[in-house]
C-alpha atoms as a PDB file:
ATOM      1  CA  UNK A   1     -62.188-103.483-184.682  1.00  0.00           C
ATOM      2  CA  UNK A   2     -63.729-106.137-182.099  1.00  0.00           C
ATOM      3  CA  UNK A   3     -67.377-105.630-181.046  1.00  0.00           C
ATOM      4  CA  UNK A   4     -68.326-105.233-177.648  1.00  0.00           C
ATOM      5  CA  UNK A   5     -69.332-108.109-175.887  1.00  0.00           C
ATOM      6  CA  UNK A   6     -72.554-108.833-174.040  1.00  0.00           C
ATOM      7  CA  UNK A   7     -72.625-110.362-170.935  1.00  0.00           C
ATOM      8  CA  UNK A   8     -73.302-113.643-170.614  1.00  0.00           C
ATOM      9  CA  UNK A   9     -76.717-114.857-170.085  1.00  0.00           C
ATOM     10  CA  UNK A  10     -77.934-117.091-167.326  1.00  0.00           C
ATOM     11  CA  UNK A  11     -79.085-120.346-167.797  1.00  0.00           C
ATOM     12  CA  UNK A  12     -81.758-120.688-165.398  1.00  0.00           C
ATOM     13  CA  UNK A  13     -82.205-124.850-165.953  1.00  0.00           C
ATOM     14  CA  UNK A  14     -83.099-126.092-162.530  1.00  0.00           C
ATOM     15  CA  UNK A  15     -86.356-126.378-161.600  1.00  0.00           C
ATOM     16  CA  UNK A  16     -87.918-125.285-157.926  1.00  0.00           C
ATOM     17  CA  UNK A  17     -91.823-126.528-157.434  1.00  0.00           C
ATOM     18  CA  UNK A  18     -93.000-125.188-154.365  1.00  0.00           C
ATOM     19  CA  UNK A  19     -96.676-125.328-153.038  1.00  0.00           C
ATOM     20  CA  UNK A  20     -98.297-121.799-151.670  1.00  0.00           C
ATOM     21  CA  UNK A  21    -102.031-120.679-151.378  1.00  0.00           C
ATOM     22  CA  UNK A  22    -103.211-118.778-154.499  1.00  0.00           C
ATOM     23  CA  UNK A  23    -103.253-115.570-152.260  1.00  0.00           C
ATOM     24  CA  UNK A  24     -99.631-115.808-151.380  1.00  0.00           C
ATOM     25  CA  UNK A  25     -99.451-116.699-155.453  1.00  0.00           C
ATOM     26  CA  UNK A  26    -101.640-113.409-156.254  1.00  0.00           C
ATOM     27  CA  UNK A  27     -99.376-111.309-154.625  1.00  0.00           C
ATOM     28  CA  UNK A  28     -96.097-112.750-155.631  1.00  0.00           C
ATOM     29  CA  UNK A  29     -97.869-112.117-159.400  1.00  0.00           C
ATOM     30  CA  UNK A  30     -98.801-108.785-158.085  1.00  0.00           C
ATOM     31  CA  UNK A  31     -95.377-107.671-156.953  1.00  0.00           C
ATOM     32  CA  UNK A  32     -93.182-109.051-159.784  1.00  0.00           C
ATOM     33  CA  UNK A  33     -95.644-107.242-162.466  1.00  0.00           C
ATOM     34  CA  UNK A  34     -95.029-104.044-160.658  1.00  0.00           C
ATOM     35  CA  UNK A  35     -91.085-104.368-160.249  1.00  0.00           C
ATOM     36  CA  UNK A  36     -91.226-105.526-164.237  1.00  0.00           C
ATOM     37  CA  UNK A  37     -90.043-108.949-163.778  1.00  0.00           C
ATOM     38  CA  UNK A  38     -91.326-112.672-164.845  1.00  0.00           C
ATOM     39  CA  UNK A  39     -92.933-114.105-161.751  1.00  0.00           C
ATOM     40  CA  UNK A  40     -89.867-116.264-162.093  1.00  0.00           C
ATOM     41  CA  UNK A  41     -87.264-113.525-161.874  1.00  0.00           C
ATOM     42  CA  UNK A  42     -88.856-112.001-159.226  1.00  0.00           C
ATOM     43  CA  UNK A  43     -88.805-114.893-156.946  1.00  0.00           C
ATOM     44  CA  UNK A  44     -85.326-115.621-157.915  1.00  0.00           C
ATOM     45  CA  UNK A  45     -84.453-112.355-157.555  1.00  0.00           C
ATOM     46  CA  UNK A  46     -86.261-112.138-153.362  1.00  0.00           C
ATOM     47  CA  UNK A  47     -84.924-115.965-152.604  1.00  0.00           C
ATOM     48  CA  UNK A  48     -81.117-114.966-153.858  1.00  0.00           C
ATOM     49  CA  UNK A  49     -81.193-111.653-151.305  1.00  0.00           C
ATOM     50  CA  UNK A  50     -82.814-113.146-148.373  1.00  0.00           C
ATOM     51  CA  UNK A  51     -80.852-116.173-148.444  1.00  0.00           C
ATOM     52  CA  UNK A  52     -77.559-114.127-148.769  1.00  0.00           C
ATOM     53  CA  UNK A  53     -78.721-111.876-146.334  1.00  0.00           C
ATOM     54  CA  UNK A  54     -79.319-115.493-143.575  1.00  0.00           C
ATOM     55  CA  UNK A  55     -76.113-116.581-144.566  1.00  0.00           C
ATOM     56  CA  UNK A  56     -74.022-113.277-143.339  1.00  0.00           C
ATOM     57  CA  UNK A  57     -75.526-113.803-140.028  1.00  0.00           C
ATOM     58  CA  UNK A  58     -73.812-115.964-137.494  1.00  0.00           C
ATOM     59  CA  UNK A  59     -74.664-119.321-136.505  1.00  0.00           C
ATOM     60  CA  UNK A  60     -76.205-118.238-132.951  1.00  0.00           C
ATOM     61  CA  UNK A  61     -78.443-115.791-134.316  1.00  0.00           C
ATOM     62  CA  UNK A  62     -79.857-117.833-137.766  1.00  0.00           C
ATOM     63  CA  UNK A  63     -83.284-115.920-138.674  1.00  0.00           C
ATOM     64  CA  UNK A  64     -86.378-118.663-137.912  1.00  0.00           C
ATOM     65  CA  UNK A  65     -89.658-118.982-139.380  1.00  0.00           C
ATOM     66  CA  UNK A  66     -91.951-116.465-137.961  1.00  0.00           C
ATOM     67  CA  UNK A  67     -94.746-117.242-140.482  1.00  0.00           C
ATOM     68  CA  UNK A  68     -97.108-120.662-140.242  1.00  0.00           C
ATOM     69  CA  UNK A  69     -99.237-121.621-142.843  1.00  0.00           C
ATOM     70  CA  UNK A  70    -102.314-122.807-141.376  1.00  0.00           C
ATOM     71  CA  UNK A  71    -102.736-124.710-144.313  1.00  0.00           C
ATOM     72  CA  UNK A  72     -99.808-126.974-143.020  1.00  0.00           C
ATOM     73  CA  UNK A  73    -100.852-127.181-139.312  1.00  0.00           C
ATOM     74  CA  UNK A  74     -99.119-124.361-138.213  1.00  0.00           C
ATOM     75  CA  UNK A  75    -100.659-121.878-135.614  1.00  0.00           C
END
């Protein structure tokens, strides 16, 4: 008899550096340690929905940034 197979795992190999205040880091920490995910996963996880989510919208009515860093010279 064949055993089951697993599914195949993911081979998360690209690398995304992004720069962020260490509050917006603290809570990012904060949130994936209370959904029981690696930082990583989490933000994987949030970035895959939302940008799935701006894609099914049309053209016309693209979501735009509502939030400026300060930090970056944003009001």
């Amino acid at each position: 008899m064949d055993e089951p197979r697993s599914p195949a795992k993911r081979h998360h190999d690209r690398p995304m550096q992004i720069r962020m205040t260490q509050e917006l880091l603290d809570l990012i920490q904060l949130a994936s340690e209370k959904a029981g995910l690696s930082t990583s996963g989490w933000v994987r996880d949030r970035l895959g929905r939302v940008a799935r989510r701006e894609l099914r919208v049309t053209a016309d009515e693209t979501p735009r940034q509502a939030y400026r860093d300060p930090a970056d010279g944003g009001a």
